[in-house]
N, C-alpha and C. Protein backbone atom coordinates (compact mmCIF):
# COMPACT_ATOMS: atom_id res chain seq x y z
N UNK A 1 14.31 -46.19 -15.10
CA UNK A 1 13.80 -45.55 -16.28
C UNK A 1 14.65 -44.32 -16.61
N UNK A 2 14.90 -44.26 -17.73
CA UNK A 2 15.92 -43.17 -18.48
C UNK A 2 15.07 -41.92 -18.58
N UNK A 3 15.01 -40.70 -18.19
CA UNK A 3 14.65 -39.46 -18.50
C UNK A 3 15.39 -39.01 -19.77
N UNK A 4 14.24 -38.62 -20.68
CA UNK A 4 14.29 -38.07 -22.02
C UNK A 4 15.32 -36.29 -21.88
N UNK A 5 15.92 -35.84 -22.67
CA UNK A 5 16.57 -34.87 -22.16
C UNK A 5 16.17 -34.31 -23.95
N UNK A 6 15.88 -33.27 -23.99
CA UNK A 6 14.96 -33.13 -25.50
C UNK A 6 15.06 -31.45 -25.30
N UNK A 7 14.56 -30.79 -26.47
CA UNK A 7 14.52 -29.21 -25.93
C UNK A 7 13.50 -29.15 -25.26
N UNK A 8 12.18 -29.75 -24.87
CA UNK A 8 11.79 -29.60 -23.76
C UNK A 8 11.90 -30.22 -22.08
N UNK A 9 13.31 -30.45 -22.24
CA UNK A 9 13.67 -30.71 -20.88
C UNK A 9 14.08 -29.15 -20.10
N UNK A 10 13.77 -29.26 -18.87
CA UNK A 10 14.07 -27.68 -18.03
C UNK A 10 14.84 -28.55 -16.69
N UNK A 11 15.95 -27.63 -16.43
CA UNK A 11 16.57 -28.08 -15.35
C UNK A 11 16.29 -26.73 -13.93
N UNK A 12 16.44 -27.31 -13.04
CA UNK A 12 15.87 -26.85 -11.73
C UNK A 12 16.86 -26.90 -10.72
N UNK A 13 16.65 -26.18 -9.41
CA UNK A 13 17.04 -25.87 -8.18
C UNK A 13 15.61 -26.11 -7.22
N UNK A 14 15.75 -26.76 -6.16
CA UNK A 14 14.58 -25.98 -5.23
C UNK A 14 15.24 -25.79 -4.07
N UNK A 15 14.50 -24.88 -3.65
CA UNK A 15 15.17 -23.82 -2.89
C UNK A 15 13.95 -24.17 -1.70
N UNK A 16 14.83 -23.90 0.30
CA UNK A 16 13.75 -23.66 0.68
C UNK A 16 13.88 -22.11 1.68
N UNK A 17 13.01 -21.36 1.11
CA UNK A 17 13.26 -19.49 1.50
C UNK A 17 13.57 -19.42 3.33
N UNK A 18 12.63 -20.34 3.97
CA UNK A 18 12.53 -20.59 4.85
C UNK A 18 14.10 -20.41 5.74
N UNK A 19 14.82 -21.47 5.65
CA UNK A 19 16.20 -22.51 6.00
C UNK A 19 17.03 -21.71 5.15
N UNK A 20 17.07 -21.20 4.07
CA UNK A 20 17.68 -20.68 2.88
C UNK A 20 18.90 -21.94 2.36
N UNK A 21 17.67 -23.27 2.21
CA UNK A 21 18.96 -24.06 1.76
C UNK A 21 18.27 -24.58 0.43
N UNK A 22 19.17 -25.72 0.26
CA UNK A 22 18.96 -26.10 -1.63
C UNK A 22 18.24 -27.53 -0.94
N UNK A 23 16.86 -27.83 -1.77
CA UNK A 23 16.28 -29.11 -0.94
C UNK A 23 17.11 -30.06 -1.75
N UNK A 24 16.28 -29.77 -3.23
CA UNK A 24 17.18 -30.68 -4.35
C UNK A 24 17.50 -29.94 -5.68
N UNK A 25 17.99 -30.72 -6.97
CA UNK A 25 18.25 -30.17 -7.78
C UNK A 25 17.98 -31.10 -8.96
N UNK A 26 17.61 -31.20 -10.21
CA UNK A 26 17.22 -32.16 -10.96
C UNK A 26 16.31 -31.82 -12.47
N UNK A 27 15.85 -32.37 -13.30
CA UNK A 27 15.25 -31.53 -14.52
C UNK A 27 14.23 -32.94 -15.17
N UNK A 28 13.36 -32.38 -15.54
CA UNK A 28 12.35 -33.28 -16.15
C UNK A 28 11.70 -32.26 -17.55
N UNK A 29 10.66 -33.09 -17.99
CA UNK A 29 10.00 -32.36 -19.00
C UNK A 29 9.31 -31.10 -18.26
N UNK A 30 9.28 -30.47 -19.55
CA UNK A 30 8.43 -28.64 -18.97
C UNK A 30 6.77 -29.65 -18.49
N UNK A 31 6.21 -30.03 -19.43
CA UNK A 31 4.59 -30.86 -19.37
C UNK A 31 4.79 -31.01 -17.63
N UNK A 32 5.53 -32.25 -17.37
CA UNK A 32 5.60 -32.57 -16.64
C UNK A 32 5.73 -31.80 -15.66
N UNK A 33 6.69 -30.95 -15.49
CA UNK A 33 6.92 -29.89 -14.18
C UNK A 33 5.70 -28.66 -14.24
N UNK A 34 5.08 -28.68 -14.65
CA UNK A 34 3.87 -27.24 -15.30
C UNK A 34 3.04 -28.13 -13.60
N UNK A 35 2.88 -29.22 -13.93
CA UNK A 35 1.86 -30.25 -12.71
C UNK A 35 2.12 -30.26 -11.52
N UNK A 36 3.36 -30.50 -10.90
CA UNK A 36 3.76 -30.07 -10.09
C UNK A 36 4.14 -29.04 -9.30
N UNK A 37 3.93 -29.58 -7.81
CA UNK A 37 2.91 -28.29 -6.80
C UNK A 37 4.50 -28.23 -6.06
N UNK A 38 4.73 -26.79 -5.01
CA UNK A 38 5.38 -26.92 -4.13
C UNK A 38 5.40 -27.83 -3.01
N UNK A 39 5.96 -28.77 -2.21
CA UNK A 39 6.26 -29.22 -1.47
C UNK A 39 5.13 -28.49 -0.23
N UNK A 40 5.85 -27.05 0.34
CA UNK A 40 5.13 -25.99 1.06
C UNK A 40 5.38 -24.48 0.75
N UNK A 41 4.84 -24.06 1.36
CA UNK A 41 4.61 -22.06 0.89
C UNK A 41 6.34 -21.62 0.78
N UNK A 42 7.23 -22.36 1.54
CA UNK A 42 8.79 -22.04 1.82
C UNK A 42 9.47 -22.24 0.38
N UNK A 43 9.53 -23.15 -0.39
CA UNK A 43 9.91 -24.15 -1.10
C UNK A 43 10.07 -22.67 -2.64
N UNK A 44 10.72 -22.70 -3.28
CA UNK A 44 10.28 -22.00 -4.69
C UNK A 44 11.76 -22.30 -5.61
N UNK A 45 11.34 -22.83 -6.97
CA UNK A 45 12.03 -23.89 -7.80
C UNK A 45 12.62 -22.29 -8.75
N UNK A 46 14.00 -22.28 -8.51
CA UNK A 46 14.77 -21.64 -9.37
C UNK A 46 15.33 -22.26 -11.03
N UNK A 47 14.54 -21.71 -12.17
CA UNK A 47 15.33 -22.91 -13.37
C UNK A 47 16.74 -22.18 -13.80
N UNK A 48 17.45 -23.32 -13.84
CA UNK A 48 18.82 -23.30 -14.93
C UNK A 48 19.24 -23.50 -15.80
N UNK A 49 20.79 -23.04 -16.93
CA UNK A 49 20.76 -23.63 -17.36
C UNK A 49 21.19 -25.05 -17.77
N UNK A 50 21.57 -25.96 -18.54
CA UNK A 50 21.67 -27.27 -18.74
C UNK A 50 23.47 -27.05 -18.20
N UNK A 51 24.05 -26.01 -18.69
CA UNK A 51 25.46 -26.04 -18.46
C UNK A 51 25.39 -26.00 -16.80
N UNK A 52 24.71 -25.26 -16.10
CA UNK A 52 24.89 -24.82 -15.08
C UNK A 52 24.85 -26.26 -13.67
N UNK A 53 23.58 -27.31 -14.59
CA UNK A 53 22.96 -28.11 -14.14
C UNK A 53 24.09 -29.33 -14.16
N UNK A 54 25.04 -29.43 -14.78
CA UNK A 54 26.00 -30.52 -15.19
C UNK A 54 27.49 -30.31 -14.22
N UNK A 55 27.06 -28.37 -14.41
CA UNK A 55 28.71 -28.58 -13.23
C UNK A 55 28.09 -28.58 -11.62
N UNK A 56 26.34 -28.08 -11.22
CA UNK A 56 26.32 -28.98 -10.16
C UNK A 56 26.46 -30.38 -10.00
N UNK A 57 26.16 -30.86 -11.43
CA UNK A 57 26.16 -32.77 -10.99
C UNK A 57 27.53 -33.09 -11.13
N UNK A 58 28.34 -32.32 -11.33
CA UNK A 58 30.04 -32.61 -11.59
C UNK A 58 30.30 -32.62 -9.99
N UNK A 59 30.14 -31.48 -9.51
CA UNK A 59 30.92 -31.00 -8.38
C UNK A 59 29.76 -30.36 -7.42
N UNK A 60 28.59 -31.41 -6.48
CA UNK A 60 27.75 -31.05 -5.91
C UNK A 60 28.44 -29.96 -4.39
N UNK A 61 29.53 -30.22 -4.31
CA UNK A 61 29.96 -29.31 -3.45
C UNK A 61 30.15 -27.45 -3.55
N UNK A 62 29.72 -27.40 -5.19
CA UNK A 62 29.84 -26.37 -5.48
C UNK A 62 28.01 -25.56 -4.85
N UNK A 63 27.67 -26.36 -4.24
CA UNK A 63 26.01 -25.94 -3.81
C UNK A 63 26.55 -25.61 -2.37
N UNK A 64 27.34 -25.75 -1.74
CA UNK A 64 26.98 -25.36 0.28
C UNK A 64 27.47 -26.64 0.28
């Protein structure tokens, strides 16, 4: 299934504070992400922007 990419798409980081590493990275609708819970208390979702989100998916090595 194709994810809609619209002005209400938001792109993301999650982060875990814990480990201080990147769990994942990825973007869905705002609706949609408003619902969604942390993983655990460690976990906290940094948003980006769309440019920022394309040169991680270019060059995931640019994360660690």
């Amino acid at each position: 299934m194709k994810r809609t990419e619209d002005s209400e798409t938001r792109y993301y980081i999650d982060l875990d504070l814990k480990t201080r590493t990147i769990v994942s990275w990825g973007f869905d609708q705002r609706a949609t992400l408003v619902k969604q819970k942390a993983a655990s208390p460690f976990h906290e979702r940094i948003f980006i922007t769309r440019g920022q989100y394309y040169k991680i998916e270019k060059n995931p090595a640019v994360m660690g």
